[in-house]
N, C-alpha and C. Protein backbone atom coordinates (compact mmCIF):
# COMPACT_ATOMS: atom_id res chain seq x y z
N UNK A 1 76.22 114.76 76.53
CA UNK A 1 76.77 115.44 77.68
C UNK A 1 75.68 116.26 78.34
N UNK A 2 74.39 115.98 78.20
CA UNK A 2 72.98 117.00 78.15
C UNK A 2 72.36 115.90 79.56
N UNK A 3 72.38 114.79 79.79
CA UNK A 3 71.66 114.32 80.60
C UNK A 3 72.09 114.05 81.94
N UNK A 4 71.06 113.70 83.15
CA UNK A 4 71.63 113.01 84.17
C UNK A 4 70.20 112.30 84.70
N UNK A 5 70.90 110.78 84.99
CA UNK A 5 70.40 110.04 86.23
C UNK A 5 69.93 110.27 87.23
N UNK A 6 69.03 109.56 88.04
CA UNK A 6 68.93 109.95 89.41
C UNK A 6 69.35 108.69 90.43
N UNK A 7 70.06 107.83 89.31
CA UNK A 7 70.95 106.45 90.48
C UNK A 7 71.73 106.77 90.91
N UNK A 8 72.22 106.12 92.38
CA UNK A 8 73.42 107.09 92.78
C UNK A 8 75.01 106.42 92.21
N UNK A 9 74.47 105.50 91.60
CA UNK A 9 75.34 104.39 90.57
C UNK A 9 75.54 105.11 89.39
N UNK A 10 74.65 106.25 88.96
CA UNK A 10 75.08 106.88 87.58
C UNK A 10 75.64 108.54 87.74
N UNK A 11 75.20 108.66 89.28
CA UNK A 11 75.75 110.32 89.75
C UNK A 11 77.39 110.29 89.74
N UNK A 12 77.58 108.94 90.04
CA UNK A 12 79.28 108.95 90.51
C UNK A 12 79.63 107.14 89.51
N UNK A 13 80.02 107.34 87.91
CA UNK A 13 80.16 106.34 87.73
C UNK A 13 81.82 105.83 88.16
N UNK A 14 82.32 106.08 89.15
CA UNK A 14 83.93 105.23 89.11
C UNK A 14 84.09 105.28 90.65
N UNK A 15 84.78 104.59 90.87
CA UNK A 15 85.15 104.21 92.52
C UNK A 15 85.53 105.37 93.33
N UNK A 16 84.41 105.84 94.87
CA UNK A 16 85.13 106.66 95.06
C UNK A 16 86.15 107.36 95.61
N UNK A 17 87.20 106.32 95.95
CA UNK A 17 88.73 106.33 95.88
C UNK A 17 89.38 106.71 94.90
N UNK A 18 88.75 107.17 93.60
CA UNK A 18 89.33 108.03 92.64
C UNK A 18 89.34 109.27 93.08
N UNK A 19 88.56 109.80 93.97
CA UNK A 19 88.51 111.04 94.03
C UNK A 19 89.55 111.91 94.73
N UNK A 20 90.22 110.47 95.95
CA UNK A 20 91.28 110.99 96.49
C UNK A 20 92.75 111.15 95.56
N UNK A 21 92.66 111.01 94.45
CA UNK A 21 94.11 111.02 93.62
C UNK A 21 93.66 111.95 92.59
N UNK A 22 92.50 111.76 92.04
CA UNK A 22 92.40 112.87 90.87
C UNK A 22 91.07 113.96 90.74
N UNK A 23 91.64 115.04 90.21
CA UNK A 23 90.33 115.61 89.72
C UNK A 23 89.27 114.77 88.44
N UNK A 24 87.91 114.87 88.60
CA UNK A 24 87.36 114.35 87.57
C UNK A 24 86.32 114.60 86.69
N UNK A 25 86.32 114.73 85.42
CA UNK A 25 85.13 115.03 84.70
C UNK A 25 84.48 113.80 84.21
N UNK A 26 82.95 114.34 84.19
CA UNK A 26 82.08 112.99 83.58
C UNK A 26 81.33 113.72 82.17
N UNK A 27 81.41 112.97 81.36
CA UNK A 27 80.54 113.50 80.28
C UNK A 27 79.51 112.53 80.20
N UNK A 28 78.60 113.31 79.35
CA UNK A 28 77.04 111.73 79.17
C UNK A 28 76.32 112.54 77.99
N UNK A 29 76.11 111.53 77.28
CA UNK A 29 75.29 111.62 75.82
C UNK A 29 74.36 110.45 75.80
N UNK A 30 73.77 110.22 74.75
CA UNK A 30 72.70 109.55 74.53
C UNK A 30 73.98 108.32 74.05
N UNK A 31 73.25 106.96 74.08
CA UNK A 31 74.23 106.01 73.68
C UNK A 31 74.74 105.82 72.22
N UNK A 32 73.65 106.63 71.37
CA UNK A 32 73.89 106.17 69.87
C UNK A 32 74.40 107.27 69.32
N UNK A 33 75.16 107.90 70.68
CA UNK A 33 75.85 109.34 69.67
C UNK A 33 77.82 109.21 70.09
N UNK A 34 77.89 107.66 69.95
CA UNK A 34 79.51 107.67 70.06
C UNK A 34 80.42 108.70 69.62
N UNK A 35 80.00 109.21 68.03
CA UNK A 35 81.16 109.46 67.80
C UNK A 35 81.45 110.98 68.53
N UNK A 36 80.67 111.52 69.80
CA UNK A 36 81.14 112.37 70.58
C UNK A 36 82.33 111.85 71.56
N UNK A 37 82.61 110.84 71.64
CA UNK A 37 83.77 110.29 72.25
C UNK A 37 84.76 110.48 71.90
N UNK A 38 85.31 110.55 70.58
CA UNK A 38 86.47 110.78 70.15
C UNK A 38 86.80 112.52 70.15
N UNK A 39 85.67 113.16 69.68
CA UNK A 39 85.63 114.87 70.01
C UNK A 39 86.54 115.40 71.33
N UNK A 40 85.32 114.55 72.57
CA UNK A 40 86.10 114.66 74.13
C UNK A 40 87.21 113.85 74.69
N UNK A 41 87.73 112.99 74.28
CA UNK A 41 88.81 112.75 74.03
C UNK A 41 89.80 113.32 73.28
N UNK A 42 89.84 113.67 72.51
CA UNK A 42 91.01 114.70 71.71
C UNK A 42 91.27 116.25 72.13
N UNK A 43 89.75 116.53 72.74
CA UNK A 43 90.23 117.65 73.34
C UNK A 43 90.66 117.79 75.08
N UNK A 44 90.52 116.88 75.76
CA UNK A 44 90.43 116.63 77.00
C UNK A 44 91.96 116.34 76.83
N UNK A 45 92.17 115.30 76.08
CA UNK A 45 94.03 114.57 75.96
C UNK A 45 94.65 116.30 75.85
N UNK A 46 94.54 117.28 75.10
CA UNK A 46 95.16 117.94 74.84
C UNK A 46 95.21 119.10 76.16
N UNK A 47 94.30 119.07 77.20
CA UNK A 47 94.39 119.44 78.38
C UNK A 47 95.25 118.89 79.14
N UNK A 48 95.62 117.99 78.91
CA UNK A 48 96.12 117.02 80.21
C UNK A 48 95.82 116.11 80.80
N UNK A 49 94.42 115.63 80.71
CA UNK A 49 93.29 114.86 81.22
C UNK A 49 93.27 113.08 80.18
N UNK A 50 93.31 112.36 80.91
CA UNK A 50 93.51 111.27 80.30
C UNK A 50 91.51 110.45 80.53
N UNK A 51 91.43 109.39 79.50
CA UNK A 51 90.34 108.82 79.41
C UNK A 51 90.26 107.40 80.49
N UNK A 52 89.56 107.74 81.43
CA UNK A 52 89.57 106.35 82.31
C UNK A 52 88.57 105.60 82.09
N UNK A 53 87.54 105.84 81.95
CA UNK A 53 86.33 104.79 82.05
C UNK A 53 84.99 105.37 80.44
N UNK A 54 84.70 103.95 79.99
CA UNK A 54 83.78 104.51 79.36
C UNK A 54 82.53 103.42 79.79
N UNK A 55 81.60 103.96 79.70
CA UNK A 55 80.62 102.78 79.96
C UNK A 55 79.80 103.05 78.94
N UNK A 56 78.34 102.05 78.53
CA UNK A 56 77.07 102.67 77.81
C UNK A 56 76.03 101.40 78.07
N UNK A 57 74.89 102.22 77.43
CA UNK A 57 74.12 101.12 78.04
C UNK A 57 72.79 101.88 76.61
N UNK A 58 72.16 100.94 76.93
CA UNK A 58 70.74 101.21 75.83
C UNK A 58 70.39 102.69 75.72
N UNK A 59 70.45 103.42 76.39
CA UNK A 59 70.47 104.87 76.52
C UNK A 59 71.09 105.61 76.83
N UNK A 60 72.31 105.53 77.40
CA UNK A 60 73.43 106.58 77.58
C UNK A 60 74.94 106.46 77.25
N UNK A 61 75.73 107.37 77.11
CA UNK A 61 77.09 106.76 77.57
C UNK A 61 77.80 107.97 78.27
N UNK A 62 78.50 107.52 78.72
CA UNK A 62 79.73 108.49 79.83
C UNK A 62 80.90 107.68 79.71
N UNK A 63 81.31 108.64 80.52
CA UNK A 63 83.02 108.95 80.05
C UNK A 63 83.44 109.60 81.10
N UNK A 64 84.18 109.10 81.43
CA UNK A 64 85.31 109.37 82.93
C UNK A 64 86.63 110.23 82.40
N UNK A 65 87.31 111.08 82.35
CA UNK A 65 88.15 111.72 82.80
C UNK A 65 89.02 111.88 83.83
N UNK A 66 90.26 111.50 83.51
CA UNK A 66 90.69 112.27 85.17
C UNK A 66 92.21 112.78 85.10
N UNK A 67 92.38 113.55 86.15
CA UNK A 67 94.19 114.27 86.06
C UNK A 67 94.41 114.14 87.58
N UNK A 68 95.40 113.48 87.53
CA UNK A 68 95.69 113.24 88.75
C UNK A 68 95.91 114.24 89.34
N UNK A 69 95.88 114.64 90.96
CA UNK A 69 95.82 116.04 91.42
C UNK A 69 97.37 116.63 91.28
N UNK A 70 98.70 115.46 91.60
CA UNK A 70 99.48 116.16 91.49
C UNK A 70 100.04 117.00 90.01
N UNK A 71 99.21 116.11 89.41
CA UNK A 71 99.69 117.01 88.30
C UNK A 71 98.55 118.54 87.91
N UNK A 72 97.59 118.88 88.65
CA UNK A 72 97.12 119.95 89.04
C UNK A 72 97.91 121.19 89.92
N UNK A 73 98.67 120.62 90.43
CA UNK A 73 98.73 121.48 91.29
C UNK A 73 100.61 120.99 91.63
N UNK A 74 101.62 120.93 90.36
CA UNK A 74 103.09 120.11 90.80
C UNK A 74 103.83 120.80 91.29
N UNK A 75 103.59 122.19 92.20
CA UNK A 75 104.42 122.70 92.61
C UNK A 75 104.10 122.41 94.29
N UNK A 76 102.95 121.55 94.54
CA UNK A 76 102.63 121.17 95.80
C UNK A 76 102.33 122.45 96.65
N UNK A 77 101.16 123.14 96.16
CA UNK A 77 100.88 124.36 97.00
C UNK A 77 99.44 124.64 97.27
């Protein structure tokens, strides 16, 4: 969760038509440190925040997050 890219393919890994429905967090670790995935996942689920995307690659991985806005904000204000 320590690094970042300078692709604009790795600044924003998910479509960005996600952005109009949900808030979103990205996490990023080195690729050979999976078992931080299950950590941010268990604590993210327990926020509210569900797991959308994982990707990895020879050196990294991330992790998409997201809560949809209405459920940020369900009193519509």
């Amino acid at each position: 969760m320590t690094r970042s890219r300078t692709s604009p393919e790795s600044a924003r890994p998910y479509p960005p038509s996600w952005e109009q429905v949900a808030d979103l967090r990205v996490f990023r670790t080195d690729a050979s440190d999976w078992d931080r995935l299950a950590t941010w996942r268990a604590d993210m689920r327990k926020r509210g925040w569900k797991l959308l995307k994982v990707t990895s690659d020879d050196v990294e991985l991330v992790a998409v997050f997201g809560k949809t806005k209405g459920d940020l904000n369900p009193a519509g204000v």
